[in-house]
Protein backbone atom coordinates (compact mmCIF):
# COMPACT_ATOMS: atom_id res chain seq x y z
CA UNK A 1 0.00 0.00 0.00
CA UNK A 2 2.77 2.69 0.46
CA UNK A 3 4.01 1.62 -3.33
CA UNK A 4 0.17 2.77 -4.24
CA UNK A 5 0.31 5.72 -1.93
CA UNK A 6 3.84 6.71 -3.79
CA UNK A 7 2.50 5.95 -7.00
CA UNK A 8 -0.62 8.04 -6.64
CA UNK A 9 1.36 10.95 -5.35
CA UNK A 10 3.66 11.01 -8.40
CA UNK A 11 1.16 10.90 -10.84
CA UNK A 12 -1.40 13.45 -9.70
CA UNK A 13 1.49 16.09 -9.32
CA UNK A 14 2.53 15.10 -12.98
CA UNK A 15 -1.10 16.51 -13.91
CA UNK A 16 -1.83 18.94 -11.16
CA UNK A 17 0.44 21.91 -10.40
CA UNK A 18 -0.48 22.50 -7.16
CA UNK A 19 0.67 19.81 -4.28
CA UNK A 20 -1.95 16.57 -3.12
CA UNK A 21 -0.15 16.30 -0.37
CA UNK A 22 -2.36 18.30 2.21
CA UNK A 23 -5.42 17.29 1.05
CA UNK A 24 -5.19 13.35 0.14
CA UNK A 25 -2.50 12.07 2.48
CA UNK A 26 -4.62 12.05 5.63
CA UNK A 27 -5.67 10.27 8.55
CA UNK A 28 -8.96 9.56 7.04
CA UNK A 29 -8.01 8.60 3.92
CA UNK A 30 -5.57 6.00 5.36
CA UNK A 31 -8.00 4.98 8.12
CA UNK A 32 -10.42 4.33 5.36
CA UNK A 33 -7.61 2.53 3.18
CA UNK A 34 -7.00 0.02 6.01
CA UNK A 35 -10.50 -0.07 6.63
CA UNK A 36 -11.10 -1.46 2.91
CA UNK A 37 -8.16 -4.17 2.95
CA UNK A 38 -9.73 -5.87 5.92
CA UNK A 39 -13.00 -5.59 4.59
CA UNK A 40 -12.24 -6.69 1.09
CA UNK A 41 -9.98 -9.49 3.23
CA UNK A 42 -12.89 -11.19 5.12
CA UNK A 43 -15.59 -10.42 2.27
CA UNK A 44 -13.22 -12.68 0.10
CA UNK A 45 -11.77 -15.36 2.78
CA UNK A 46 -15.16 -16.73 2.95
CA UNK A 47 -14.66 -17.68 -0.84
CA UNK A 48 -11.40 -18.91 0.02
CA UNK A 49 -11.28 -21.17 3.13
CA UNK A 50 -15.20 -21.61 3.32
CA UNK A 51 -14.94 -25.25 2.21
CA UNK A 52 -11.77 -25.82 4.29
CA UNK A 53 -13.56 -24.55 7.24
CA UNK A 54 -16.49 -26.91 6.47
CA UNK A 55 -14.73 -29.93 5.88
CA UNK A 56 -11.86 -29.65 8.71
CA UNK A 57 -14.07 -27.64 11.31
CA UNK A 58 -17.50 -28.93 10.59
CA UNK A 59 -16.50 -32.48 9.60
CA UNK A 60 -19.09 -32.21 6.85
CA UNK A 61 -19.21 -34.16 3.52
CA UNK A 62 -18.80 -33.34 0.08
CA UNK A 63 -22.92 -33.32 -0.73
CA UNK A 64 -22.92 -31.34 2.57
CA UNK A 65 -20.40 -29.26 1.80
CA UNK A 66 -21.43 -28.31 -1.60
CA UNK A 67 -24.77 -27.37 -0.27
CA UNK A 68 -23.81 -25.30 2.57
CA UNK A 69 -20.86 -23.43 1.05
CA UNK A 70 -23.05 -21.58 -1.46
CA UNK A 71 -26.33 -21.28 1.54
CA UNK A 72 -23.70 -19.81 3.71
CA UNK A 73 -22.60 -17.13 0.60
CA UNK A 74 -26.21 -16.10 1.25
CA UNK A 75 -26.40 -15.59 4.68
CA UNK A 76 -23.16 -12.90 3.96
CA UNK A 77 -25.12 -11.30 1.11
CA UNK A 78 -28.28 -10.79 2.78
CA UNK A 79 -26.38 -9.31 5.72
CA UNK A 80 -24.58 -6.70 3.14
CA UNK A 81 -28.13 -6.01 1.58
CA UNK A 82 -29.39 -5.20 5.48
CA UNK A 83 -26.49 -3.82 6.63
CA UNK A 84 -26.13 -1.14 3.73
CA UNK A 85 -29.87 0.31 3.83
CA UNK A 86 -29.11 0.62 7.66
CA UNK A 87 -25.82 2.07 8.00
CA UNK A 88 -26.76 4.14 4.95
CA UNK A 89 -29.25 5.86 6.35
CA UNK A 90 -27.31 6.43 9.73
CA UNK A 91 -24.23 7.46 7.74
CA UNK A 92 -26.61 10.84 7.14
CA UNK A 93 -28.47 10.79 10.88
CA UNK A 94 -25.40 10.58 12.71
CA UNK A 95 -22.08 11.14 10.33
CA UNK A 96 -19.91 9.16 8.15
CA UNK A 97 -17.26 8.69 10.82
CA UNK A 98 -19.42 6.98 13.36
CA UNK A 99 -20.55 4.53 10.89
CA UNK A 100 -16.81 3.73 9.17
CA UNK A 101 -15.92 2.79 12.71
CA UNK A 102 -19.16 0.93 14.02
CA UNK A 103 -18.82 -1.14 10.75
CA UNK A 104 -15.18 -2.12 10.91
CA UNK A 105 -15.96 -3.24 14.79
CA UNK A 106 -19.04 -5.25 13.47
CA UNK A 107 -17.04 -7.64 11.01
CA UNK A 108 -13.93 -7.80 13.20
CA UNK A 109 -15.56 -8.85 16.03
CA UNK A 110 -17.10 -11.37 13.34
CA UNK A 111 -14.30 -12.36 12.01
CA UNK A 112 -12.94 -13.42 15.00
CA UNK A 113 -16.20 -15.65 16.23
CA UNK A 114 -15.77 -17.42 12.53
CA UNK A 115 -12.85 -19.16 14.06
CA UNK A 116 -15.25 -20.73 17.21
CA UNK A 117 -18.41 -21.60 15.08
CA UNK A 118 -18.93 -25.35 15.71
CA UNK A 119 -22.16 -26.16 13.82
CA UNK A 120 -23.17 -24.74 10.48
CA UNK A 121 -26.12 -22.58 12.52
CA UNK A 122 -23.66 -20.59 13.81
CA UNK A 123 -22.10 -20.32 10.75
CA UNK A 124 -24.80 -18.59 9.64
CA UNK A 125 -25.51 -16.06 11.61
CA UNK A 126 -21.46 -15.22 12.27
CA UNK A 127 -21.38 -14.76 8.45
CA UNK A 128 -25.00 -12.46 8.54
CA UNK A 129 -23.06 -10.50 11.27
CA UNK A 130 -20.46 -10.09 9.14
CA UNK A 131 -22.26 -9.13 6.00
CA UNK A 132 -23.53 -6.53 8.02
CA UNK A 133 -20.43 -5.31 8.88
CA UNK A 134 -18.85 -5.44 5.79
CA UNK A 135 -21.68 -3.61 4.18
CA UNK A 136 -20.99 -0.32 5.81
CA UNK A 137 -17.05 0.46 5.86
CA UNK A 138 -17.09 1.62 2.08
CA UNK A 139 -20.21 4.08 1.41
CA UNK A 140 -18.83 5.81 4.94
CA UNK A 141 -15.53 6.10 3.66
CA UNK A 142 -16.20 6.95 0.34
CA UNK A 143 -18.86 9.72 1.48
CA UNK A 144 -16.18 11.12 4.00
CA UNK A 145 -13.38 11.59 1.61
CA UNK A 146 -15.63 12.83 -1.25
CA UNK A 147 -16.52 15.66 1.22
CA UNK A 148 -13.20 16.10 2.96
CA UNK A 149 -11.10 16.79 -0.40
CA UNK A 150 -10.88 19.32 -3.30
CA UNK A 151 -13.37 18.58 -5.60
CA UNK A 152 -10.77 18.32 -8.01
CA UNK A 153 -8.94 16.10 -6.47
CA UNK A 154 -10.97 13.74 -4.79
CA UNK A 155 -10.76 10.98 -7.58
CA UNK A 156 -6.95 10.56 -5.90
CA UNK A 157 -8.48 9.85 -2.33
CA UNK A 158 -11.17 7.24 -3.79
CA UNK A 159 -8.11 5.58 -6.11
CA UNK A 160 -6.27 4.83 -3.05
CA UNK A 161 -8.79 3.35 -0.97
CA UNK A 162 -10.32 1.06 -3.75
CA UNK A 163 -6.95 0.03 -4.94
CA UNK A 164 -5.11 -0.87 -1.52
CA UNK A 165 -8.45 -1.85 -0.53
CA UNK A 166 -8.47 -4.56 -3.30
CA UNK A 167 -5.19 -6.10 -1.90
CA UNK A 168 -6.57 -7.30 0.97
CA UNK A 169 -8.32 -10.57 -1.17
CA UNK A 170 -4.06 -11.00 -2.07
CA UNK A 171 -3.13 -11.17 1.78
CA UNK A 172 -5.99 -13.25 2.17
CA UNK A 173 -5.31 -16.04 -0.12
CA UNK A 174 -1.53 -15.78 0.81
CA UNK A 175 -2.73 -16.26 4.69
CA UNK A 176 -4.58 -19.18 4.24
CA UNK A 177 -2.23 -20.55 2.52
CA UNK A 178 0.48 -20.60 5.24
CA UNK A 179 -2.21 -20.77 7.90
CA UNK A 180 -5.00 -22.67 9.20
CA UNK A 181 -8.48 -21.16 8.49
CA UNK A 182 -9.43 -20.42 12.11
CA UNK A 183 -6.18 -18.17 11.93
CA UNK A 184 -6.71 -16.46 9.02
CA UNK A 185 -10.11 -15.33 10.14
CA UNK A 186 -8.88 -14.20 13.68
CA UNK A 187 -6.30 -12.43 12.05
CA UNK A 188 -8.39 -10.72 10.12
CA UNK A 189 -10.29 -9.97 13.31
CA UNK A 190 -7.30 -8.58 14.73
CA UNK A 191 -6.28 -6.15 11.93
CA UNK A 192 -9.57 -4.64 12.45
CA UNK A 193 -9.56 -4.22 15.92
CA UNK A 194 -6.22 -2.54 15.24
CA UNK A 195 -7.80 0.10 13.14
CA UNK A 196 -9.87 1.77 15.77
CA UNK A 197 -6.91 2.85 17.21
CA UNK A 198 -6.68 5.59 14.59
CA UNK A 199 -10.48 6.76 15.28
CA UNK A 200 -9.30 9.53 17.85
CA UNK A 201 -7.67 11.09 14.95
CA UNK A 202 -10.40 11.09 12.18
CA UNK A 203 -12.29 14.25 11.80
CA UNK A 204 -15.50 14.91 10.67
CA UNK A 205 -16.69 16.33 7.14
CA UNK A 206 -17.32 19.85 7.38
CA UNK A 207 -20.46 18.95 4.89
CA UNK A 208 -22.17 16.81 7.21
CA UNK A 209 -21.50 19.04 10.23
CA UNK A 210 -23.15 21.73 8.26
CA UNK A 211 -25.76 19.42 7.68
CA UNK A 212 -26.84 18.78 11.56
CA UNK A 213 -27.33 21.96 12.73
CA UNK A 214 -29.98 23.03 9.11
CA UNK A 215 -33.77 21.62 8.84
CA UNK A 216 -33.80 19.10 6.23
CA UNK A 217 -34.91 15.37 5.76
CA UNK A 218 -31.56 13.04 6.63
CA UNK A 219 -31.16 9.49 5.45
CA UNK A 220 -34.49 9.06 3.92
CA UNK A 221 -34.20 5.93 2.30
CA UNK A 222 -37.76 6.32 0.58
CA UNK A 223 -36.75 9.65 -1.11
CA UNK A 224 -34.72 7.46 -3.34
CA UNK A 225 -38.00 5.69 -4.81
CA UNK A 226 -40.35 8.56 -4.60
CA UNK A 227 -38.99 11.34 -6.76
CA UNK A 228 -38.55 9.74 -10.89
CA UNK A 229 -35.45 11.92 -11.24
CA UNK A 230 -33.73 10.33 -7.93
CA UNK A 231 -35.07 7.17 -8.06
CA UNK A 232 -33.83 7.14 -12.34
CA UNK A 233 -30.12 8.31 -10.56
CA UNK A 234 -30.31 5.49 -8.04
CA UNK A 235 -31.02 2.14 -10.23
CA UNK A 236 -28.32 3.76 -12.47
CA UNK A 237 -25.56 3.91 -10.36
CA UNK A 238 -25.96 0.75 -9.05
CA UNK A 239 -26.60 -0.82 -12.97
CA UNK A 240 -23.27 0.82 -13.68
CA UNK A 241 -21.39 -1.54 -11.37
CA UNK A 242 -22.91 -4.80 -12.34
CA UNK A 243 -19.96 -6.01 -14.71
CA UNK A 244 -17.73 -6.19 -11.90
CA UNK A 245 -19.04 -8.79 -10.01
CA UNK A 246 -20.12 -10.25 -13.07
CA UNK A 247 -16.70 -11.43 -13.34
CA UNK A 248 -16.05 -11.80 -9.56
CA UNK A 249 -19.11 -13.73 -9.44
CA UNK A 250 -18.70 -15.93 -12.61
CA UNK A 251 -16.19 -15.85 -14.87
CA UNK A 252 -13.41 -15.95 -11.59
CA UNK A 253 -15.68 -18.03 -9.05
CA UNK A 254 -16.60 -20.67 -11.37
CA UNK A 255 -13.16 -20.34 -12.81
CA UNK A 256 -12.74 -24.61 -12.42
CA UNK A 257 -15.83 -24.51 -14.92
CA UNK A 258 -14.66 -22.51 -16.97
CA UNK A 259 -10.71 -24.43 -17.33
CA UNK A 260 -12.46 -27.46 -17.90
CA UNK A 261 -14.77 -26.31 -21.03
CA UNK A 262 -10.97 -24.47 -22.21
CA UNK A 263 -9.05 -27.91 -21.62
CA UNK A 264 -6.28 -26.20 -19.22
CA UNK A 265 -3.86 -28.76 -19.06
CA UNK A 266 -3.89 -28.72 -15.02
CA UNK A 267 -5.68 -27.65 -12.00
CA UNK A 268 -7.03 -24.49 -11.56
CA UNK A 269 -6.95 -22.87 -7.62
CA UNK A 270 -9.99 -20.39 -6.99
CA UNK A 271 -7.66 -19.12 -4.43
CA UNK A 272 -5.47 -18.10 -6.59
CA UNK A 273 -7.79 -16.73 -9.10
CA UNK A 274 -9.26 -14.69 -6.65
CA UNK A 275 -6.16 -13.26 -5.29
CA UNK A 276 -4.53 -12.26 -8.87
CA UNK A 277 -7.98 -10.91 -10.46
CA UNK A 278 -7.49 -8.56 -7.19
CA UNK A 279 -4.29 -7.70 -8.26
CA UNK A 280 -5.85 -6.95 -11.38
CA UNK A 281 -8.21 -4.84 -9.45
CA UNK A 282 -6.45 -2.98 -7.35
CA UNK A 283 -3.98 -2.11 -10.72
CA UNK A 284 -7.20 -1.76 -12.88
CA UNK A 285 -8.57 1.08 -10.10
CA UNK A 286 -5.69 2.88 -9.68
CA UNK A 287 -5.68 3.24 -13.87
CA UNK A 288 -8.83 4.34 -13.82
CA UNK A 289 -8.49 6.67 -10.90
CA UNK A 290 -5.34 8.22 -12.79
CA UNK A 291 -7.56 8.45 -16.20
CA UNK A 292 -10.73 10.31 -14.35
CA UNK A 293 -8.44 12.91 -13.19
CA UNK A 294 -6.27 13.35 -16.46
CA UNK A 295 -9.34 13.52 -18.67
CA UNK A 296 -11.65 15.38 -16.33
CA UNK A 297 -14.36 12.79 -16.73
CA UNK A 298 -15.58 9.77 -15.35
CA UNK A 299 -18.04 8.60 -17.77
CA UNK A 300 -15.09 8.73 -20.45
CA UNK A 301 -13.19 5.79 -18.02
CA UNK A 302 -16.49 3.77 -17.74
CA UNK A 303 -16.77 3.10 -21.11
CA UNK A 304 -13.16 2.25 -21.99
CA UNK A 305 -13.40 -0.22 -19.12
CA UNK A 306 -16.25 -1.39 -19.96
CA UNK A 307 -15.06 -2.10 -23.95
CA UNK A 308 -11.94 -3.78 -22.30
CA UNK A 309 -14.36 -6.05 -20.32
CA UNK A 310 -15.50 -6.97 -23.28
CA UNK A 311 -12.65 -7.73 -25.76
CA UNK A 312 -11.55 -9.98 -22.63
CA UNK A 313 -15.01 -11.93 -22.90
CA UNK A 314 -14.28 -13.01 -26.10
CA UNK A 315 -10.59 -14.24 -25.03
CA UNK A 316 -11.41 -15.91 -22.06
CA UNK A 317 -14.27 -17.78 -23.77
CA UNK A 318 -12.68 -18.80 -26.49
CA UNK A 319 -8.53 -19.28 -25.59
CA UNK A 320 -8.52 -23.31 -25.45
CA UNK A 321 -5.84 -25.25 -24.65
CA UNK A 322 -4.01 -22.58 -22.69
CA UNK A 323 -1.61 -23.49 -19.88
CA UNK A 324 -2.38 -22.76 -16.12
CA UNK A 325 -0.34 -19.93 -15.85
CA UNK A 326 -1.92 -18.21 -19.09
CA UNK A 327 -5.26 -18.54 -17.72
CA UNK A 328 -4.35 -16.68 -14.76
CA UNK A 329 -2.66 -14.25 -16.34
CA UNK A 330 -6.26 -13.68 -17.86
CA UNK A 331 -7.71 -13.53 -14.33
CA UNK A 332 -5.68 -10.83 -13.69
CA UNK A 333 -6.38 -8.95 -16.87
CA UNK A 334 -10.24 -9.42 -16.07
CA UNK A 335 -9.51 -7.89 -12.95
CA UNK A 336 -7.71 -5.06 -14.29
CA UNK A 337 -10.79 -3.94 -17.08
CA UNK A 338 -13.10 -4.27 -14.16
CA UNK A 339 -11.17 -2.05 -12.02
CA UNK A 340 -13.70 0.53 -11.53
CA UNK A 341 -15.04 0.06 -8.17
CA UNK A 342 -13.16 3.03 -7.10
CA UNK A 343 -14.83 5.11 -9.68
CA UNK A 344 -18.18 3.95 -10.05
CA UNK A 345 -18.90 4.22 -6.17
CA UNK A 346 -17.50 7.96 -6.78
CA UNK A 347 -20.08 8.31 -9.41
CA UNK A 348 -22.47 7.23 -7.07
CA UNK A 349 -21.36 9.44 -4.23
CA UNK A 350 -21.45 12.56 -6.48
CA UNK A 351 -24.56 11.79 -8.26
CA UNK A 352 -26.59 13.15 -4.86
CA UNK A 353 -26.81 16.07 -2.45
CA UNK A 354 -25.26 15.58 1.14
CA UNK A 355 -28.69 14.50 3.15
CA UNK A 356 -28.75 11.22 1.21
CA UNK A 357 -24.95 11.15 0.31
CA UNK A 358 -24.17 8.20 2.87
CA UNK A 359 -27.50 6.55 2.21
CA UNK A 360 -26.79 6.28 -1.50
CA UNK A 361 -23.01 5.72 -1.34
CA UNK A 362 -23.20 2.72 1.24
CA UNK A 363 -26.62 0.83 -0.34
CA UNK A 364 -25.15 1.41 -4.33
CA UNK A 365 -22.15 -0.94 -4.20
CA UNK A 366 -23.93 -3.86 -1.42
CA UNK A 367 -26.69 -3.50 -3.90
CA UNK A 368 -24.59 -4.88 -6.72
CA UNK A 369 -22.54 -6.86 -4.55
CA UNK A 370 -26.49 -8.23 -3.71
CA UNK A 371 -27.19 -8.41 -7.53
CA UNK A 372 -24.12 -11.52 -7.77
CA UNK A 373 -27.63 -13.79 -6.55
CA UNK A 374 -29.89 -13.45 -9.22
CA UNK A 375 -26.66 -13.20 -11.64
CA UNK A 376 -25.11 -16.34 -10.65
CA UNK A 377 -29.16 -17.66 -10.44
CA UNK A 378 -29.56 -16.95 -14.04
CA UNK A 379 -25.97 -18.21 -15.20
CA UNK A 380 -26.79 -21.56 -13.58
CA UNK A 381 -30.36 -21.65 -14.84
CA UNK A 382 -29.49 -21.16 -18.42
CA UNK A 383 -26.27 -23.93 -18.18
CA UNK A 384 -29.36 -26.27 -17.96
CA UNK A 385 -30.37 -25.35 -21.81
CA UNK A 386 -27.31 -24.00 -23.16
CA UNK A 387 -23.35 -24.55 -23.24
CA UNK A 388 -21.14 -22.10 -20.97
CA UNK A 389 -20.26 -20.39 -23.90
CA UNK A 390 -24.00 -18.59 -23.81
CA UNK A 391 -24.74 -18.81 -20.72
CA UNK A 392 -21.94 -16.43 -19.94
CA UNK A 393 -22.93 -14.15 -22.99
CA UNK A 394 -26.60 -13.60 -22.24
CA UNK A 395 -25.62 -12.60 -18.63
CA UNK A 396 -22.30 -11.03 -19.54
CA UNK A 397 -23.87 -9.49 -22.26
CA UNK A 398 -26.84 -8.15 -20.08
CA UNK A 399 -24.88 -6.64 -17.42
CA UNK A 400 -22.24 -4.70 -19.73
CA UNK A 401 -25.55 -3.18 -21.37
CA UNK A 402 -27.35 -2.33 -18.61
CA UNK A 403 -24.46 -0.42 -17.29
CA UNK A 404 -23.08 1.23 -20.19
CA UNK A 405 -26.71 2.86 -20.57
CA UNK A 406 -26.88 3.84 -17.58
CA UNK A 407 -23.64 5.38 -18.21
CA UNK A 408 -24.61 7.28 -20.57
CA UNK A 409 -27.69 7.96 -18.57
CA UNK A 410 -25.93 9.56 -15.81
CA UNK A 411 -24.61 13.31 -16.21
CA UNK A 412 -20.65 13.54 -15.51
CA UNK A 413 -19.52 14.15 -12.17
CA UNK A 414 -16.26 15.25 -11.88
CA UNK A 415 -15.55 18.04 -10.35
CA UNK A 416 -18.78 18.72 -8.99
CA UNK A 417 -19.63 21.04 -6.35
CA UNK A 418 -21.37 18.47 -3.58
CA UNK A 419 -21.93 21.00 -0.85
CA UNK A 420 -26.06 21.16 -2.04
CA UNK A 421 -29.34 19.12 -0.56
CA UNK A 422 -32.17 16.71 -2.26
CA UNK A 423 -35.41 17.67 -2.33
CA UNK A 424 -38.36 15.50 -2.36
């Protein structure tokens, strides 16, 4: 993460006369960094030592196993869904700092009973507890930085929490591998706890202090489905996001599937195509980052990314008989043309005035984390009637169109004064 830090530093003073320094390189911003690599850590260490954990802890069998593994993916999603309309909606009430820390307590504190669970019911709820956790450390920090920063500079603060962020899936596979998986979860617990030593120094954004003290509806959810032009701004900021768990969710999570139907002359670690499609990811976001900010548009970015995405498609599908190390290597590239987390919650955050900033910001991104149900729902359904080949183009195909419209829908954002209210 200091490499990034470096990195980001160099490049936005290539581009930017005046010095980042002051109003990037923060306690905030790093507090939220951190923040994002243990959240991004647990959120993907589930996907990584889940079956371990369920054969060696739980002593269950392979039907079992199978079964559970996927039921307990659930349980974590539906706690993300929960947990981001709730700490949404307090991220206005009662300010983005109390709700970056409340969340990072949540899942660490989870993390840490993962380790103990001895039956798959507690399983379940540790990983609901967790989903809720996880679902709140990234609209908080994004909201907080966005309104802490020039807004001309902000798309540097964003870059370097998605993209150290995204390393935290690396340490995670590279843990478990040189671990049990009761350690790797408490550690993961333990980095967390770690974190809230830094809360005495965070400070509050001026926006949202401004915001207590005047008369004017905070956090209401429903405002998002009541006015057309809000509710239009909503669905499209979270469409915009859907190609990147697309290929989280299916082209890297079914990656065995997907060897096999290639002929990949070896075995294939879902581990390991985790970890370097987050390398990927964390490259990918601190590309697009740099781009936003060089050519004063984030809209521009989207749709670069988004043609990269699918030039990739087309190779992934279609590269058989490549060895094991190629089809990493194309794991990480996916990663990379999907690196736009950083920017698309941005989008998000900037698309809406500062009494629904938090509320938007936090629900946006577990909403498309969410939407990996009925996407991986409909990719198995239609394996049933068609080859894998289709199956990944109708959904691939639906997801990159729904969010390049609403792409297009959305008005660019960079830039943009954020200091204003919503209206009902």
């Amino acid at each position: 993460m200091p490499v990034t830090c470096i990195s980001v530093l160099y490049l936005g003073m290539q581009t930017n006369s005046k010095p980042l320094s002051q109003s990037i390189f923060n306690i905030p911003v790093l507090v939220a960094s951190l923040g994002y690599f243990v959240d991004i850590y647990d959120l993907q260490l589930f996907n990584i030592v889940g079956k371990q954990s369920l054969e060696q802890g739980l002593k269950l069998s392979a039907a079992e196993i199978a079964k559970y593994d996927y039921q307990l993916f659930l349980w974590q999603m539906g706690g993300m869904l929960l947990g981001g309309i709730v700490f949404g909606i307090l991220g206005d009430k009662l300010g983005r700092k109390s709700v970056l820390f409340s969340s990072i307590l949540i899942y660490s504190m989870a993390n840490i009973a993962n380790a103990f669970v001895t039956d798959i019911h507690q399983y379940e709820f540790v990983r609901l507890i967790a989903g809720f956790g996880l679902s709140g450390e990234l609209g908080a920090a994004i909201t907080l930085i966005s309104e802490i920063i020039d807004k001309e500079k902000r798309g540097w603060g964003t870059m370097i929490i998605v993209s150290a962020g995204a390393l935290g899936a690396v340490a995670g596979n590279l843990i478990a591998k040189s671990t049990g998986w009761q350690t790797s979860y408490i550690i993961g617990g333990i980095l967390g706890l770690m974190l809230l030593v830094f809360r005495v120094s965070t400070f509050e954004s001026g926006m949202f202090d401004k915001l207590k003290s005047d008369k004017v509806q905070k956090g209401n959810f429903f405002m998002l489905f009541t006015n057309k032009s809000i509710f239009i701004k909503y669905i499209c900021c979270i469409l915009v996001g859907l190609p990147v768990w697309f290929v989280i969710g299916i082209l890297v999570k079914f990656c065995g599937k997907f060897a096999e139907h290639l002929h990949v002359p070896g075995t294939i670690s879902v581990g390991d195509a985790i970890m370097y499609s987050y390398i990927g990811l964390s490259v990918g976001d601190m590309l697009s980052g740099w781009l936003s900010q060089v050519w004063r548009s984030r809209r521009k970015v989207v749709f670069t990314y988004l043609i990269l995405t699918f030039a990739l498609m087309v190779i992934y599908l279609y590269a058989s008989g490549i060895s094991v190390n190629a089809f990493y290597f194309l794991t990480f590239v996916l990663g990379l043309a999907t690196g736009f987390w950083a920017l698309f919650v941005s989008i998000a955050s900037e698309q809406f005035g500062t009494n629904i900033r938090a509320t938007v910001t936090t629900t946006v991104p577990n909403f498309v984390r969410g939407a990996v149900i009925p996407i991986t729902l409909s990719f198995n359904a239609l394996l049933a009637n068609y080859d894998i080949q289709m199956a990944t183009w109708i959904v691939g195909g639906v997801c990159l169109l729904l969010s390049a419209i609403s792409t297009w829908i959305l008005k660019e954002t960079f830039a943009k004064d954020l200091d204003y209210y919503e209206v009902n």
